[in-house]
C-alpha atoms as a PDB file:
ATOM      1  CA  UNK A   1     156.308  89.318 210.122  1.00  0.00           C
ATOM      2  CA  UNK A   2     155.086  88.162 206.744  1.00  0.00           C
ATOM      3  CA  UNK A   3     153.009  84.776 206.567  1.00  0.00           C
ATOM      4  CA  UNK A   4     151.898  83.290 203.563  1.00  0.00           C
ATOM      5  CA  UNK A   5     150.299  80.263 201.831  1.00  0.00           C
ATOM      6  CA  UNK A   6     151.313  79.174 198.428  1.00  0.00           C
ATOM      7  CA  UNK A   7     148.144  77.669 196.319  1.00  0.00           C
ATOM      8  CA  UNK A   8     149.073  74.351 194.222  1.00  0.00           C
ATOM      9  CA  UNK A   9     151.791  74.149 195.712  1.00  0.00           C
ATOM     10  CA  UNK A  10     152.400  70.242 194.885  1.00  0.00           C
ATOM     11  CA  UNK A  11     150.852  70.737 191.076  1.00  0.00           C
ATOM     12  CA  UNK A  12     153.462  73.917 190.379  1.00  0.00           C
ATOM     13  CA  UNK A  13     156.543  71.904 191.959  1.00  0.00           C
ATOM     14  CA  UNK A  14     159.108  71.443 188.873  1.00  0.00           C
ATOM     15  CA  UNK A  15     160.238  68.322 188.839  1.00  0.00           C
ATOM     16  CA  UNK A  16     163.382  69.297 186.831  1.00  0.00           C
ATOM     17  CA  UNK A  17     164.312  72.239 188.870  1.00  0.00           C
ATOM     18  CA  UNK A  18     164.192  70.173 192.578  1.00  0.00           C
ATOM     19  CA  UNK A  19     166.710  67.866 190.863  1.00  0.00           C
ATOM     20  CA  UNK A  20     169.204  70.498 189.416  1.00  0.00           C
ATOM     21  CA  UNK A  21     168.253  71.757 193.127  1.00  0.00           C
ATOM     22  CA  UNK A  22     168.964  68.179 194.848  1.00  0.00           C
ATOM     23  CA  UNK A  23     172.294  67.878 193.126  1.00  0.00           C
ATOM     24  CA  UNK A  24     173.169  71.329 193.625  1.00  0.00           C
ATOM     25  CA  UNK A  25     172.578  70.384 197.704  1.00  0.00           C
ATOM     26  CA  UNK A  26     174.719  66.927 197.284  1.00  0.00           C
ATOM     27  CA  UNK A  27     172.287  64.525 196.383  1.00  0.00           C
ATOM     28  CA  UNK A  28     173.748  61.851 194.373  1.00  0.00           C
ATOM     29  CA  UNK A  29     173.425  61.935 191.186  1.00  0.00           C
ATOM     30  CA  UNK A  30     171.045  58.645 190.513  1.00  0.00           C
ATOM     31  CA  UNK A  31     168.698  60.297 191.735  1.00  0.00           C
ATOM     32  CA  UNK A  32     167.809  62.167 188.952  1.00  0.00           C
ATOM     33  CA  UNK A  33     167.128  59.500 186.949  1.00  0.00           C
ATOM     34  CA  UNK A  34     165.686  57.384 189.537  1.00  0.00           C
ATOM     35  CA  UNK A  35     162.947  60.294 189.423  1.00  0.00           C
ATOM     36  CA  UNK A  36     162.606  61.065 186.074  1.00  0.00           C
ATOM     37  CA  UNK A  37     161.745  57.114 185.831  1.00  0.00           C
ATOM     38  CA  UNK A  38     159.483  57.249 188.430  1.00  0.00           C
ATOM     39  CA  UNK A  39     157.473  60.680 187.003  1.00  0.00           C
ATOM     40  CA  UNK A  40     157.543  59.898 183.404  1.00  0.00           C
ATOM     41  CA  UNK A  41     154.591  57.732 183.229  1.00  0.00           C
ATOM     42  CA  UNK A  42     152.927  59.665 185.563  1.00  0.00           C
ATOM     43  CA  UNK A  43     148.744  59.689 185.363  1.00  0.00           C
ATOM     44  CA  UNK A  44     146.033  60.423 187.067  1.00  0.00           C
ATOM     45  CA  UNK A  45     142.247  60.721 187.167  1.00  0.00           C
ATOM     46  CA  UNK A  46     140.897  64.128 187.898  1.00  0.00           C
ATOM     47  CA  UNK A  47     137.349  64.364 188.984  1.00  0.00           C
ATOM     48  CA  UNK A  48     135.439  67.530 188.816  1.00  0.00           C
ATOM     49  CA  UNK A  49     131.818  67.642 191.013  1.00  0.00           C
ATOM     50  CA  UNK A  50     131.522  63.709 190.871  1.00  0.00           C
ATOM     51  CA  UNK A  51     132.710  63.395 187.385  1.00  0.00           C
ATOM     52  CA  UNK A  52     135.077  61.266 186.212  1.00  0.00           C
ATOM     53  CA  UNK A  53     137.023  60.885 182.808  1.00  0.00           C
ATOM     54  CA  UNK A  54     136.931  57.463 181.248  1.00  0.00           C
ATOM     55  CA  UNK A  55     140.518  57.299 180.328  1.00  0.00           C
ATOM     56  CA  UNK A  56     143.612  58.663 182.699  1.00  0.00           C
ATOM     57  CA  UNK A  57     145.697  61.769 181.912  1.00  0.00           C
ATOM     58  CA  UNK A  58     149.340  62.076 181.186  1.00  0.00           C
ATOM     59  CA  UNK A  59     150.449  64.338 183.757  1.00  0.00           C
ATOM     60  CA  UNK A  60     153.518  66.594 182.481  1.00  0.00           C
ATOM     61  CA  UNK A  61     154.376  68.651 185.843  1.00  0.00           C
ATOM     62  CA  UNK A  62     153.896  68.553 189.257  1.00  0.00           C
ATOM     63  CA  UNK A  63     154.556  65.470 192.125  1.00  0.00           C
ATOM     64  CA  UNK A  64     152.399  63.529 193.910  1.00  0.00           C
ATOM     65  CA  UNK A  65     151.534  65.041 196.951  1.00  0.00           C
ATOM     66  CA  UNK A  66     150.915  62.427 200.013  1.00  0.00           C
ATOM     67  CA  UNK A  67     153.862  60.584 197.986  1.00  0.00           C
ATOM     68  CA  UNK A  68     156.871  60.574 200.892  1.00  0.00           C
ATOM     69  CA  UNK A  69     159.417  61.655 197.842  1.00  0.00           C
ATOM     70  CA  UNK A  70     157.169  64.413 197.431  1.00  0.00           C
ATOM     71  CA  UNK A  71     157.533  65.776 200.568  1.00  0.00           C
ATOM     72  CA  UNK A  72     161.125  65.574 200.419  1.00  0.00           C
ATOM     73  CA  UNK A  73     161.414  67.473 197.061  1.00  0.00           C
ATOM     74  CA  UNK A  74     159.170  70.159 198.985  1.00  0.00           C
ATOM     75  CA  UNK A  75     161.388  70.404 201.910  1.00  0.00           C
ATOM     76  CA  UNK A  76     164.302  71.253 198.996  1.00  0.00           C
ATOM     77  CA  UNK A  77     162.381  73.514 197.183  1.00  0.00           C
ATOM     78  CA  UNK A  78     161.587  75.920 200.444  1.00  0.00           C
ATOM     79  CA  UNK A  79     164.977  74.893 201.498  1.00  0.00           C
ATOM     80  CA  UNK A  80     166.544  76.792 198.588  1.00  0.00           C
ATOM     81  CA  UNK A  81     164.095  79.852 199.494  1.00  0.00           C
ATOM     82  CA  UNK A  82     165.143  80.032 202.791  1.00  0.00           C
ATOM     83  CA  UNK A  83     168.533  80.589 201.855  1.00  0.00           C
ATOM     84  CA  UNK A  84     167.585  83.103 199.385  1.00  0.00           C
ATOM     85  CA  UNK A  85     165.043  85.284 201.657  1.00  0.00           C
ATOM     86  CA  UNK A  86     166.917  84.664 204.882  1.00  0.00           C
ATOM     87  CA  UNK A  87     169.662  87.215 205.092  1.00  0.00           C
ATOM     88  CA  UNK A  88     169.908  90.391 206.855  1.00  0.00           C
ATOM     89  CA  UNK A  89     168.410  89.284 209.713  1.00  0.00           C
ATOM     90  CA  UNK A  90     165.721  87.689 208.567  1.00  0.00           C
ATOM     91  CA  UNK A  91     164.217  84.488 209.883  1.00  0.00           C
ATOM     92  CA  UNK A  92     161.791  81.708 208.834  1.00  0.00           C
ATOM     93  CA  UNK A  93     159.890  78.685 209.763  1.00  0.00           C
ATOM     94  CA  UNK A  94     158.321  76.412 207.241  1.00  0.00           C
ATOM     95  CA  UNK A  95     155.417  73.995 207.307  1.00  0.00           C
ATOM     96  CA  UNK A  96     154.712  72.338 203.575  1.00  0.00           C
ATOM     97  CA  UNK A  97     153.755  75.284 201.965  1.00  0.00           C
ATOM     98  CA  UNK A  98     152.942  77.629 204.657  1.00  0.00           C
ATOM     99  CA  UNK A  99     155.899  80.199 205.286  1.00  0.00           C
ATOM    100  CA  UNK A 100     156.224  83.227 207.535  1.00  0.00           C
ATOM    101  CA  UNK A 101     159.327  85.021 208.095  1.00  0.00           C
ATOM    102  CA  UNK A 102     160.505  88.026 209.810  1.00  0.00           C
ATOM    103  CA  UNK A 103     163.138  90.203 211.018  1.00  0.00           C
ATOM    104  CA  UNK A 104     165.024  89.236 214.315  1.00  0.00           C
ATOM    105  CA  UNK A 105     167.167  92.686 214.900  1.00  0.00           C
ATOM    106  CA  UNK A 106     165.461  95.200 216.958  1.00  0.00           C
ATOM    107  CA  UNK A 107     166.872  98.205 215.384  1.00  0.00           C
ATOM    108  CA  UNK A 108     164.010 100.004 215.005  1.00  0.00           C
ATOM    109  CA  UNK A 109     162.285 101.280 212.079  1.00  0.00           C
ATOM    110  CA  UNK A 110     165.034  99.340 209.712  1.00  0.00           C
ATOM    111  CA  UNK A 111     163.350  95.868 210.604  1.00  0.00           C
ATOM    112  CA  UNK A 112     160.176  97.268 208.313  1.00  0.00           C
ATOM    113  CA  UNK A 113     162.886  97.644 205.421  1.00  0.00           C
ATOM    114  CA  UNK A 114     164.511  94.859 205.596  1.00  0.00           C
ATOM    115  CA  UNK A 115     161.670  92.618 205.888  1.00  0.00           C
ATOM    116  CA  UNK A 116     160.216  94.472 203.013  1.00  0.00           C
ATOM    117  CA  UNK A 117     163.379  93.681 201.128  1.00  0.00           C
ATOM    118  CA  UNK A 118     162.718  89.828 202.082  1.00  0.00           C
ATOM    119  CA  UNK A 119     159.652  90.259 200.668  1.00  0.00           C
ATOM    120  CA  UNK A 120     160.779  91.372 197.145  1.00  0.00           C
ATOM    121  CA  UNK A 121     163.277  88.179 197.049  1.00  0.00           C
ATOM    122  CA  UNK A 122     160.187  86.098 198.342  1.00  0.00           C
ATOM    123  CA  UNK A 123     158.493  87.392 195.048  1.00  0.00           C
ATOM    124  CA  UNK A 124     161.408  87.088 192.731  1.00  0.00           C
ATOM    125  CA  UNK A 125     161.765  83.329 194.138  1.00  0.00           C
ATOM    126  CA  UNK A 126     158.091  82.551 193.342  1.00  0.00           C
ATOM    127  CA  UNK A 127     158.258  84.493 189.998  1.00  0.00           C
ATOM    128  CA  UNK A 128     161.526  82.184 189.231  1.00  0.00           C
ATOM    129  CA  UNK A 129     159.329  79.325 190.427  1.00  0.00           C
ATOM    130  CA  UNK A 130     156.189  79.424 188.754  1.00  0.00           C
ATOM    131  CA  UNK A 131     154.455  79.363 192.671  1.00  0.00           C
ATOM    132  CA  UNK A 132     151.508  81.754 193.494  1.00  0.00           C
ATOM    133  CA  UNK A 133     150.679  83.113 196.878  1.00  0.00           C
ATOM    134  CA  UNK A 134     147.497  82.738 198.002  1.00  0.00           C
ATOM    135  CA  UNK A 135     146.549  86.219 198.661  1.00  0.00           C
ATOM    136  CA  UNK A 136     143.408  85.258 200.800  1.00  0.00           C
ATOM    137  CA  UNK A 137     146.169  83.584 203.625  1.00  0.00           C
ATOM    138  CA  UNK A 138     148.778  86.117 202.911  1.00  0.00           C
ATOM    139  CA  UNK A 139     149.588  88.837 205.792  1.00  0.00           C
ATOM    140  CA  UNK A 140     151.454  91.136 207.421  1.00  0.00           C
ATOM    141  CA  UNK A 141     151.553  90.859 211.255  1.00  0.00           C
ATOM    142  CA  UNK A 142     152.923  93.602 213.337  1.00  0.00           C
ATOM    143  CA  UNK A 143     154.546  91.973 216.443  1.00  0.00           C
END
């Protein structure tokens, strides 16, 4: 099995890819809009070892994690991965941003391929995505 971490998660979330992704899944389609509105004016103060800028920044990507919309545009995001890693026999469970997935067959010495297969389309996904593993969390566990 394969488990892995994905660092800035929240900040690398594309807010105009989880909406072509939330109509794409049947969401209707005010909600683009209704988030666009809602991210537009979106700033924030960053602090950095105590210090704090006077004025707030613009923010031009990412959503608001601890927000309850943002946690629903993260469920479609790795819902969308799922069904593009998840074939062949593989499986996955996902927490936030924490993912492991693995092959279910016993067949042998084709569950190494085919979960190394699910690992290439895990990359392509997060190459497509802009996301980055964090490769201090990510392994591979022999079960």
């Amino acid at each position: 099995m394969v488990a892995q971490d994905l660092a800035k998660f929240f900040d690398t979330i594309q807010l105009e890819q989880v909406i072509l992704l939330a109509v794409r899944l049947g969401a209707p389609p005010q909600l683009g809009p209704l988030l666009k509105s809602f991210y537009e004016n979106n700033k924030r103060l960053f602090t950095c070892r105590g210090v704090c800028p006077k004025t707030w920044l613009h923010a031009t990507r990412s959503v608001l994690q601890g927000c309850p919309v943002s946690l629903a545009l993260a469920a479609l995001v790795m819902t969308m991965w799922s069904r593009f890693v998840c074939i062949n026999d593989i499986d996955a469970v996902i927490y936030i941003d924490d993912r492991t997935f693995w092959h279910v067959d016993e067949a042998g010495p084709a569950r190494v391929h085919e979960l190394q297969h699910a690992h290439n389309r895990s990359l392509q996904f997060d190459d497509f995505s802009l996301f980055t593993v964090d490769e201090q969390s990510a392994k591979w566990l022999a079960c």
